[in-house]
Protein backbone atom coordinates (compact mmCIF):
# COMPACT_ATOMS: atom_id res chain seq x y z
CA UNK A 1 -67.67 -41.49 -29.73
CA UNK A 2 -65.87 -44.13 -27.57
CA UNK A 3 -62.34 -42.68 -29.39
CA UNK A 4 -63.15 -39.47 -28.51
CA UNK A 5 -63.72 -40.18 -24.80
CA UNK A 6 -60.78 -42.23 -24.83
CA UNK A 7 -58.68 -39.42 -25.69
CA UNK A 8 -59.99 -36.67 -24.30
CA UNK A 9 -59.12 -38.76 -21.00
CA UNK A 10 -55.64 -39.16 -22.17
CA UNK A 11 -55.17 -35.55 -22.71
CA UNK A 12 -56.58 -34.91 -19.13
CA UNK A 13 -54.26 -37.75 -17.43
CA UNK A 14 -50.84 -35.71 -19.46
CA UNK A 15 -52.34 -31.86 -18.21
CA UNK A 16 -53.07 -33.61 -14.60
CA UNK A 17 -49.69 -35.38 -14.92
CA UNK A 18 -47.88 -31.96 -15.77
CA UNK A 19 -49.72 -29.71 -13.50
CA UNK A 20 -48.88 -32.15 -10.65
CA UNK A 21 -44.99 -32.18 -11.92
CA UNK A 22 -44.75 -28.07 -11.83
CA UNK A 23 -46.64 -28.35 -8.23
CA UNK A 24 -43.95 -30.65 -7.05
CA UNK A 25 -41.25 -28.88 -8.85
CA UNK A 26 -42.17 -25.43 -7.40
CA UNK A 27 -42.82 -27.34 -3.71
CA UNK A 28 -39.16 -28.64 -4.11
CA UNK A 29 -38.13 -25.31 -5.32
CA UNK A 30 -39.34 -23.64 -1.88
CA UNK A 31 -37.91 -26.24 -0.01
CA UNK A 32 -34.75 -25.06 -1.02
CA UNK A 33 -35.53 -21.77 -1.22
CA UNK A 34 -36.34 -21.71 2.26
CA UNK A 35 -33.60 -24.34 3.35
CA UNK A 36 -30.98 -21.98 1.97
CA UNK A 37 -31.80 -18.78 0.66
CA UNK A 38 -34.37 -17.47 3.00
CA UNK A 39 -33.39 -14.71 5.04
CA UNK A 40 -29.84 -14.30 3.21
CA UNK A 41 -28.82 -11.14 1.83
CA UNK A 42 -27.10 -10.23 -1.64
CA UNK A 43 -24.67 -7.41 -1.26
CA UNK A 44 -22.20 -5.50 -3.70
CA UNK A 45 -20.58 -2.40 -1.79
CA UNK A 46 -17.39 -0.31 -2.38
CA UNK A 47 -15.43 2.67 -0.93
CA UNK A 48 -12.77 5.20 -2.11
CA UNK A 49 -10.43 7.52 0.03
CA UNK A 50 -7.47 9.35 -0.54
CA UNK A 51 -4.20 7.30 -0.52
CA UNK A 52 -1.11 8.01 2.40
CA UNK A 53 0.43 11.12 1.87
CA UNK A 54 3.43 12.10 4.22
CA UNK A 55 3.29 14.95 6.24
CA UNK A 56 5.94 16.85 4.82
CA UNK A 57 8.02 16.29 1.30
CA UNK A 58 11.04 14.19 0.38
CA UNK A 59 13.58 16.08 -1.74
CA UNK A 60 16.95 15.33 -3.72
CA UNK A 61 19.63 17.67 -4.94
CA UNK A 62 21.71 17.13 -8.14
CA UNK A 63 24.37 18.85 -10.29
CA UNK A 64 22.57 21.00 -12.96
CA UNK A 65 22.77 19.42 -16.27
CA UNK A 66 25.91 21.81 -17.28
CA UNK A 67 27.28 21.89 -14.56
CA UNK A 68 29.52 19.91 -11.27
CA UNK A 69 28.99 18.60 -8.04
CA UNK A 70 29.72 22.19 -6.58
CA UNK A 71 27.41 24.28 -8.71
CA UNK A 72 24.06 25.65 -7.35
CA UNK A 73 22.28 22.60 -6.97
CA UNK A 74 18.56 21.22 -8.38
CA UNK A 75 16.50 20.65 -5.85
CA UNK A 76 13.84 17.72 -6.80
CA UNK A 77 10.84 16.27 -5.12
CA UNK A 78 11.28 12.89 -4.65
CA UNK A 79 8.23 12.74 -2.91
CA UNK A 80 5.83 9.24 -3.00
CA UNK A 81 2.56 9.92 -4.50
CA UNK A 82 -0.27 7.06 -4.34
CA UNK A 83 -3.80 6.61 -6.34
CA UNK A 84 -6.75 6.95 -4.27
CA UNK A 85 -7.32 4.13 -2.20
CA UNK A 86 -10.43 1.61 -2.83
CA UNK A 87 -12.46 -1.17 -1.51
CA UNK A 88 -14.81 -3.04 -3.75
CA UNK A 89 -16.88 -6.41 -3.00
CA UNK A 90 -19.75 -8.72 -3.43
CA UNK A 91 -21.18 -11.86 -1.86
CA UNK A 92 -24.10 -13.57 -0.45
CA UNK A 93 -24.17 -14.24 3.37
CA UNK A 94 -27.00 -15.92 5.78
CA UNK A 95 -25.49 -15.56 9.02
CA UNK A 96 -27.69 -15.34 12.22
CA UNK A 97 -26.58 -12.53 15.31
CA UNK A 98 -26.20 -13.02 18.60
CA UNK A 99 -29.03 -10.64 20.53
CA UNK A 100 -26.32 -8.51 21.52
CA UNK A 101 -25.30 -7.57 17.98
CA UNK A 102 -26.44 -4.99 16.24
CA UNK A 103 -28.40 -5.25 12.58
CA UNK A 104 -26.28 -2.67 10.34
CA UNK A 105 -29.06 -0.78 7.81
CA UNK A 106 -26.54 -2.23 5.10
CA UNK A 107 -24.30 -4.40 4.49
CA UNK A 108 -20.97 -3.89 2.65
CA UNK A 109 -18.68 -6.34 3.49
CA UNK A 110 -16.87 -5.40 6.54
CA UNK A 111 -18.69 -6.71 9.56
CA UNK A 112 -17.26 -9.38 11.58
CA UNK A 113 -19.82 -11.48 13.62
CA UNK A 114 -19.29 -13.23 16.29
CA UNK A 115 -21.10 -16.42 14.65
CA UNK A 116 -17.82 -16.97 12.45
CA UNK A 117 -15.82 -17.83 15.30
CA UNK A 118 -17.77 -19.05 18.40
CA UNK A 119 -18.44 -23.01 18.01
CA UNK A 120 -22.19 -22.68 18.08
CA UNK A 121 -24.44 -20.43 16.13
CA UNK A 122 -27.54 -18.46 17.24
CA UNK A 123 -29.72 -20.89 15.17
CA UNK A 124 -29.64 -24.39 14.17
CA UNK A 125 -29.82 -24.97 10.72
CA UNK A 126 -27.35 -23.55 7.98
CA UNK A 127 -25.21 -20.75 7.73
CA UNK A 128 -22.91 -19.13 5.38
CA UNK A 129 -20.93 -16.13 3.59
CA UNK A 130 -19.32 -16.26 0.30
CA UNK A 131 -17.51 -13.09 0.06
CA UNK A 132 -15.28 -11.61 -2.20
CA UNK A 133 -13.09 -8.17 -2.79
CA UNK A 134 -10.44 -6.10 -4.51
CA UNK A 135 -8.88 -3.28 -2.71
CA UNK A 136 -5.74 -1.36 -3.47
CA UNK A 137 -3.12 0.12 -0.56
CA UNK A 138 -0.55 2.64 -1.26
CA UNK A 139 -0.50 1.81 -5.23
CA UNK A 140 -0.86 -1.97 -4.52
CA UNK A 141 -3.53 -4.03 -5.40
CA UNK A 142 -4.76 -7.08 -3.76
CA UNK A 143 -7.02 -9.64 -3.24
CA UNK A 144 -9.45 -10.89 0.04
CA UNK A 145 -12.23 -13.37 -0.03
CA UNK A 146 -13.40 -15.27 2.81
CA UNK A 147 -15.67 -18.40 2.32
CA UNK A 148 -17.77 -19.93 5.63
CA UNK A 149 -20.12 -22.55 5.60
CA UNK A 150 -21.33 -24.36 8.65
CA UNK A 151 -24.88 -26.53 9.70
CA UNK A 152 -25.44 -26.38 13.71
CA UNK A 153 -27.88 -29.33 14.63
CA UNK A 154 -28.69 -30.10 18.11
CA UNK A 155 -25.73 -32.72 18.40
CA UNK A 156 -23.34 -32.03 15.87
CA UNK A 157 -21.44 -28.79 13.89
CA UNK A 158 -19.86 -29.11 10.27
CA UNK A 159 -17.49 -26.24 8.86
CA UNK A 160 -15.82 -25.14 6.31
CA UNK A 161 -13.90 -22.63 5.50
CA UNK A 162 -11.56 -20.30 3.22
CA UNK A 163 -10.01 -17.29 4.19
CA UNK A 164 -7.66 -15.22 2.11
CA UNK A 165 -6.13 -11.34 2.86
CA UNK A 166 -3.92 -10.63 0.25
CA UNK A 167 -2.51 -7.45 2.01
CA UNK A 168 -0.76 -9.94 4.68
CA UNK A 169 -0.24 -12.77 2.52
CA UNK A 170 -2.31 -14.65 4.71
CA UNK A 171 -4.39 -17.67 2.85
CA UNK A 172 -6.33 -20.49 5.67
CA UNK A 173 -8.39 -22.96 4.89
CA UNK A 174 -9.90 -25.38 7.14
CA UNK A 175 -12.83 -27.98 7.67
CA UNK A 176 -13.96 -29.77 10.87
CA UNK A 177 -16.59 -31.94 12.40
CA UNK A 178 -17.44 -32.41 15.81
CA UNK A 179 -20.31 -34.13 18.34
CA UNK A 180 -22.31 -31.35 19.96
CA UNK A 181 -23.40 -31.61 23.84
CA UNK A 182 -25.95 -29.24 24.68
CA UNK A 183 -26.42 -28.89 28.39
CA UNK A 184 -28.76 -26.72 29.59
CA UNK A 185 -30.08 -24.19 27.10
CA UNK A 186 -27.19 -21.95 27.86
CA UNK A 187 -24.07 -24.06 27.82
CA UNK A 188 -22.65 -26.46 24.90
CA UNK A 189 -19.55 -28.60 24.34
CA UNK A 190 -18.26 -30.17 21.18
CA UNK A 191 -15.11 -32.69 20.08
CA UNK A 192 -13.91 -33.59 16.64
CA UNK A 193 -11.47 -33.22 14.10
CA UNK A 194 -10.32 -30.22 12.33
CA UNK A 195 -7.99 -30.28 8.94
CA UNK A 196 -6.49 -26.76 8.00
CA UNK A 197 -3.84 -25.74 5.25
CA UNK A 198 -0.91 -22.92 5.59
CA UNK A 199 0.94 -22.20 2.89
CA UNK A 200 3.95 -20.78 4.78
CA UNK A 201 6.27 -22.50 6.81
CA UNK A 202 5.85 -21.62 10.15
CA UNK A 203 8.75 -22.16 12.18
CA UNK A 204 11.42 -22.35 8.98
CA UNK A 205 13.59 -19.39 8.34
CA UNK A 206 16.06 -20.65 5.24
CA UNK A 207 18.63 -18.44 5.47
CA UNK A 208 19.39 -18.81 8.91
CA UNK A 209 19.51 -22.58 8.17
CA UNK A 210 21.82 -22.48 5.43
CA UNK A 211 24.10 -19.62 7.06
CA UNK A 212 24.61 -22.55 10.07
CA UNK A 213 25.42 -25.34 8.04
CA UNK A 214 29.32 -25.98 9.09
CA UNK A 215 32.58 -28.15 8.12
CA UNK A 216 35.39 -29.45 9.93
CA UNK A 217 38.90 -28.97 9.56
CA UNK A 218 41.80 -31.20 11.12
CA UNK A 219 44.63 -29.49 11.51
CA UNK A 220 48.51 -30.81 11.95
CA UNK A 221 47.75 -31.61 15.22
CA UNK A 222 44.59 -33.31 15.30
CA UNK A 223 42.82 -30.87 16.43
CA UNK A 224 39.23 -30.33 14.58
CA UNK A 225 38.28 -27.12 13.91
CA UNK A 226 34.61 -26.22 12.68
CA UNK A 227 33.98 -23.51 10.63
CA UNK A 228 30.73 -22.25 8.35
CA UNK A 229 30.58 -23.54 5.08
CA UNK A 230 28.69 -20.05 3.86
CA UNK A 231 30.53 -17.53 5.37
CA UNK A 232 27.52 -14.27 5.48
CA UNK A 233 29.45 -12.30 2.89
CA UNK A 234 29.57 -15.62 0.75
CA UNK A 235 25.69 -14.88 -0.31
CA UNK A 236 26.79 -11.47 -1.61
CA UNK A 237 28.97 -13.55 -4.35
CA UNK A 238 25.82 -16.04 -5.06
CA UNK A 239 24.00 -12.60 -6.06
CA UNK A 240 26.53 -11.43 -8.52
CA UNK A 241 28.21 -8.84 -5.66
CA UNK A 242 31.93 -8.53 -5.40
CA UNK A 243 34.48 -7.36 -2.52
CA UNK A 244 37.29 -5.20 -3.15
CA UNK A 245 40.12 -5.10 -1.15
CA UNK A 246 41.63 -1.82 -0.13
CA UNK A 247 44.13 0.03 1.70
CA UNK A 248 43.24 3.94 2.76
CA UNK A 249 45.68 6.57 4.40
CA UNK A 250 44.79 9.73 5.92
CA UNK A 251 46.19 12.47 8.45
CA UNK A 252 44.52 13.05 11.74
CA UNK A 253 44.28 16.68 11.75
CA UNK A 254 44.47 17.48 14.87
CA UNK A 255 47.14 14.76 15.93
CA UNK A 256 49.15 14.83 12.75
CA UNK A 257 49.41 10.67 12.85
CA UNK A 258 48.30 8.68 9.99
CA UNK A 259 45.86 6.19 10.31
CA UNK A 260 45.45 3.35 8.32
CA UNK A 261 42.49 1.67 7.38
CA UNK A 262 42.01 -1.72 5.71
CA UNK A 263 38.42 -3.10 4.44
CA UNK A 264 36.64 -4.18 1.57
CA UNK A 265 34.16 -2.52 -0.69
CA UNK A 266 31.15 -3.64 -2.44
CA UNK A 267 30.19 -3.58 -6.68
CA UNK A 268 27.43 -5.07 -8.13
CA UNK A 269 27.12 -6.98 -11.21
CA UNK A 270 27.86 -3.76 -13.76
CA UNK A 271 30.79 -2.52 -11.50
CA UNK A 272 28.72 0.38 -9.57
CA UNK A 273 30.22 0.80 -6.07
CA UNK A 274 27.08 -0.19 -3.86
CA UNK A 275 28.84 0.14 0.04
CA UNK A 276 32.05 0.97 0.92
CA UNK A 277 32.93 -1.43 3.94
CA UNK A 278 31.89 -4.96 4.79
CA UNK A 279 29.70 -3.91 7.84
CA UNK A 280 28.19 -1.01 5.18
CA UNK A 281 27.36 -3.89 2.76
CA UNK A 282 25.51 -6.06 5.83
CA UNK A 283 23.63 -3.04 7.04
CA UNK A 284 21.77 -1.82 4.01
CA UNK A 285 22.30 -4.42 0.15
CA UNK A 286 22.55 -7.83 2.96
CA UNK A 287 19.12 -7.28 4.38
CA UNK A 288 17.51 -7.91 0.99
CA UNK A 289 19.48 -10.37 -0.05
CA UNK A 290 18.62 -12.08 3.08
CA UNK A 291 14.93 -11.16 2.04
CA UNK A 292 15.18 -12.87 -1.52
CA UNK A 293 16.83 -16.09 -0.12
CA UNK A 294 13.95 -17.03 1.93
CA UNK A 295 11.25 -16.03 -0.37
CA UNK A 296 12.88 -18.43 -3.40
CA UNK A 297 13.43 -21.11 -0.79
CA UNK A 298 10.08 -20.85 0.82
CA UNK A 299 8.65 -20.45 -3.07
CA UNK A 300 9.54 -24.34 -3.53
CA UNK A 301 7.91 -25.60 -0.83
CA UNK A 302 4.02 -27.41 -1.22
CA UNK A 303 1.36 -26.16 0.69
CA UNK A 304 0.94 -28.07 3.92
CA UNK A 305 -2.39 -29.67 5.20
CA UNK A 306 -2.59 -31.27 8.93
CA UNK A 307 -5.36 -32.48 11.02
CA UNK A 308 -5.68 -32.79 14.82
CA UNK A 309 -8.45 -33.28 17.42
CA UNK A 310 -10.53 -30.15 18.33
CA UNK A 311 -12.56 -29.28 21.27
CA UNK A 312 -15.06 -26.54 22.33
CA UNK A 313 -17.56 -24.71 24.61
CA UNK A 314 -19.85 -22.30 23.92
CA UNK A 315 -21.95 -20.15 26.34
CA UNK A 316 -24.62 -17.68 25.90
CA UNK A 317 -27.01 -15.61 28.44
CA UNK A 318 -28.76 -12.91 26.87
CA UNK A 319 -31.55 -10.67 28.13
CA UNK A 320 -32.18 -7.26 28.07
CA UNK A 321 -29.90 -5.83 30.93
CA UNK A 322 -27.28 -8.55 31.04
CA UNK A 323 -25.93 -10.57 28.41
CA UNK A 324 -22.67 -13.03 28.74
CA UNK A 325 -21.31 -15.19 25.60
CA UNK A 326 -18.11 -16.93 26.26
CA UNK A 327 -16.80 -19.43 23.68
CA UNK A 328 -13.30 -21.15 23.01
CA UNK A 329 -11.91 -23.59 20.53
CA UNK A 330 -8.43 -25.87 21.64
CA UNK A 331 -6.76 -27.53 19.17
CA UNK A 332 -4.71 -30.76 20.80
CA UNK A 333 -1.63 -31.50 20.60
CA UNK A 334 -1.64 -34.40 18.62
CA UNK A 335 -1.27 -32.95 14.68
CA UNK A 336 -0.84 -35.45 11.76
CA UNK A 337 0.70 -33.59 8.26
CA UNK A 338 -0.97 -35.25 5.49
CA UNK A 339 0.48 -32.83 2.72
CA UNK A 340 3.60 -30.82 2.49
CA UNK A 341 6.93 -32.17 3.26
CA UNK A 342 6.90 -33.25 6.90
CA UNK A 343 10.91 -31.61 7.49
CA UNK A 344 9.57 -28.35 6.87
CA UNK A 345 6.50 -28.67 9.38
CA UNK A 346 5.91 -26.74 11.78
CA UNK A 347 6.77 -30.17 13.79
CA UNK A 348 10.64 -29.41 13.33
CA UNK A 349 10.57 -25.68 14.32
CA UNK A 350 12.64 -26.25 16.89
CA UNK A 351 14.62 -28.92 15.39
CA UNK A 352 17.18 -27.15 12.92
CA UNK A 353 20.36 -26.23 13.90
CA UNK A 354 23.85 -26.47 12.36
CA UNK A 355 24.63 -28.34 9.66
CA UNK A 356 20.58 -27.94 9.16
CA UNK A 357 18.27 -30.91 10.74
CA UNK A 358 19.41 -32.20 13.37
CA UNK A 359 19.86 -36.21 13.52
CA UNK A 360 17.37 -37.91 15.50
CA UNK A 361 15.17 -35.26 16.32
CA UNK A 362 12.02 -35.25 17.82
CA UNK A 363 9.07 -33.93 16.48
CA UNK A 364 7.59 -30.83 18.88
CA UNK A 365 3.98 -31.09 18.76
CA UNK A 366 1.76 -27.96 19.95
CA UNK A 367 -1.45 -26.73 20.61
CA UNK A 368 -3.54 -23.88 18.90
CA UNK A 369 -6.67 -22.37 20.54
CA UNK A 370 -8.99 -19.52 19.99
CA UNK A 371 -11.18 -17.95 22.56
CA UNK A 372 -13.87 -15.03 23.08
CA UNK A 373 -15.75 -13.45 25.68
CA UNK A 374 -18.40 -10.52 25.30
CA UNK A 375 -20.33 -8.82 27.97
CA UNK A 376 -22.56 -6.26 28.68
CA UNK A 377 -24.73 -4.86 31.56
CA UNK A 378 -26.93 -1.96 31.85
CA UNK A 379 -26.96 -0.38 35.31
CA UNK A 380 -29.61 1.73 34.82
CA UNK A 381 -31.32 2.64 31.78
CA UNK A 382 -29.01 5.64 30.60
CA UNK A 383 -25.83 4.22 32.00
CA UNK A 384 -24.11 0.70 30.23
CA UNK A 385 -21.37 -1.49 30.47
CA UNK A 386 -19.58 -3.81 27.83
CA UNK A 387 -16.52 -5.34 27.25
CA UNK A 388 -15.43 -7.69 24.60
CA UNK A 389 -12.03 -9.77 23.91
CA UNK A 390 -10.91 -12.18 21.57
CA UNK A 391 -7.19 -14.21 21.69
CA UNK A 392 -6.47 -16.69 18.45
CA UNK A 393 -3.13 -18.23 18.63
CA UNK A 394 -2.29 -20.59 15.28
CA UNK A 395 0.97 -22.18 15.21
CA UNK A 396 3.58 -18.48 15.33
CA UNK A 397 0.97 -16.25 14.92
CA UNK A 398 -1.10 -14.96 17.40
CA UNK A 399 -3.63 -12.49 17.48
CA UNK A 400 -5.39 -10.32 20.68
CA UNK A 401 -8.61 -7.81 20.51
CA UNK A 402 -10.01 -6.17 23.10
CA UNK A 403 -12.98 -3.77 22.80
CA UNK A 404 -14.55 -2.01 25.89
CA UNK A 405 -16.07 0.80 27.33
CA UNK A 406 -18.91 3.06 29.10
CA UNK A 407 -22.08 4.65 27.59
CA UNK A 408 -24.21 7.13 28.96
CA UNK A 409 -27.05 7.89 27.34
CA UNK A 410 -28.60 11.47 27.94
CA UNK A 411 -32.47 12.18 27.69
């Protein structure tokens, strides 16, 4: 009997033991749950349209296949024709609105709140939007994701962020922290650090670089004479072109004199005559040349990464007539590259010239910002008022959208 007791309290310690694991498990599990999923919302949305067409057809005429330049000609469209345009995503966002924002019925992918750009969000707590798509333009296909992350506390902000739109070749990523000041419940400011990536090379342009790079000649009488190392045509030879020298007569004929002309004309690598003057050549086959040059130059370059200080303000009145947000982000002037090669920078934008970097240069530091406002007043209760701007400026690029208008609402 005393075995018997003995166990049957063992077996009750394990089931008490286990149901007390699963009740901490599943009060762990809301924790979580409610930490980070709660309120979210899983999305997978798409669209299709029909592609560019242009308004009116693109033809070309050509010999007949029996006959010469001079016979009735075949006319053939030569027209552009495009697939259907798309749009297809998925993601997972928890994002909270301003009270002047609108809640869409659904969400596909497409909306822009204000909460990924002002410093401060509605709500403290976490935040976030994972987001990915596919879309195709004209025939071409490309990728976009964006990738936010940020936890608001009552003194401090953490981001991070990803942000890729393959149609622009535009790819950002950043991360920052700062020390949050509320004061007031309207009116915050913050200071940190921000680190951000670009993988082009602002402020670099290649070709222009390597079409200034010079030499010097001394001639007989000491005199120094500079002169470009890669004379423009010179980068027709490095893509397999070749100039032709020729001599052409005609007959003016209305003046009877002869006129001679003297230039060069253009074959490419399998002999076919591609312009028939220098400046012919530089208007239409140079361009892309030009185009190629940079993009294999630019190719070999690292991805850079710098950090710099970042501060910020954020201010929000909202009630039901009247609402005012106003936020802005600076970016000092004081940025450190910690990846990429540091001649290259955006630092030395200013710094190339002939003969390519110039000796003892200075690096030209600068300062980004970002800024918003949106506003709205109702006058009376059919007739409203809003307006709403935004201005980004990073590094060369920079960015301005303005939104505004009157409604009057009839009853």
């Amino acid at each position: 009997m005393y075995h018997k007791t003995k166990t049957m309290k063992k077996i009750l310690l394990i089931v008490l033991a286990f149901v007390y694991s699963i009740n901490a498990d599943a009060q762990l599990f809301k924790k979580i749950y409610d930490g980070v999923f709660k309120y979210s919302s899983i999305y997978a949305a798409g669209n299709t349209s029909n592609s560019f067409e242009t308004p009116r057809k693109d033809y070309f005429v050509r010999p007949p296949a029996d006959g010469n330049l001079y016979d009735v000609p075949q006319v053939v469209d030569v027209t552009e024709y495009f697939p259907n345009d798309y749009r297809i995503g998925f993601g997972i966002r928890k994002l909270a609105r301003f009270g002047y924002e609108n809640k869409p019925n659904f969400y596909n992918g497409t909306e822009n709140n204000i909460a990924l750009s002002a410093p401060t969000a509605a709500v403290k707590g976490l935040e976030y939007l994972f987001h990915y798509e596919k879309e195709r333009q004209r025939g071409d296909e490309f990728e976009n994701s964006r990738y936010f992350i940020r936890h608001t506390g009552k003194y401090h902000i953490i981001k991070a962020e990803q942000r890729q739109a393959g149609n622009v070749g535009f790819k950002y990523q950043s991360a920052e922290a700062r020390l949050r000041l509320p004061i007031g419940n309207k009116l915050s400011i913050s200071a940190g650090a921000i680190y951000r990536t670009h993988e082009q090379a602002f402020g670099y342009n290649p070709i222009e670089i390597w079409l200034n790079e010079t030499e010097t000649f001394t001639d007989s009488d000491g005199n120094e004479i500079e002169f470009p190392s890669n004379p423009w045509y010179s980068l027709g030879y490095e893509y397999g072109y070749t100039d032709v020298f020729y001599e052409e007569t005609s007959t003016n004929p209305i003046t009877g004199e002869e006129e001679t002309r003297y230039d060069w004309y253009w074959v490419d690598e399998e002999g076919r005559r591609v312009a028939d003057s220098d400046i012919e050549f530089r208007n239409t086959v140079f361009g892309d040349l030009m185009l190629d040059f940079n993009n294999r130059a630019w190719d070999l370059l690292d991805p850079f990464g710098e950090i710099a200080p970042i501060v910020g303000f954020d201010f929000y009145h909202y009630s039901n007539n009247f609402w005012l947000h106003a936020y802005g982000n600076l970016i000092l002037p004081h940025h450190k590259y910690l990846k990429g090669d540091v001649d290259f920078s955006y630092l030395n934008r200013n710094n190339w010239g002939k003969g390519g970097l110039k000796r003892d240069s200075e690096p030209e530091q600068w300062q980004d910002m970002q800024g918003g406002v949106m506003f709205g007043w109702k006058l009376w209760k059919t007739i409203g008022l809003f307006a709403e701007a935004e201005y980004v400026k990073f590094w060369d690029r920079e960015i301005f959208n303005t939104n505004f208008g009157i409604n009057l609402t009839l009853k």
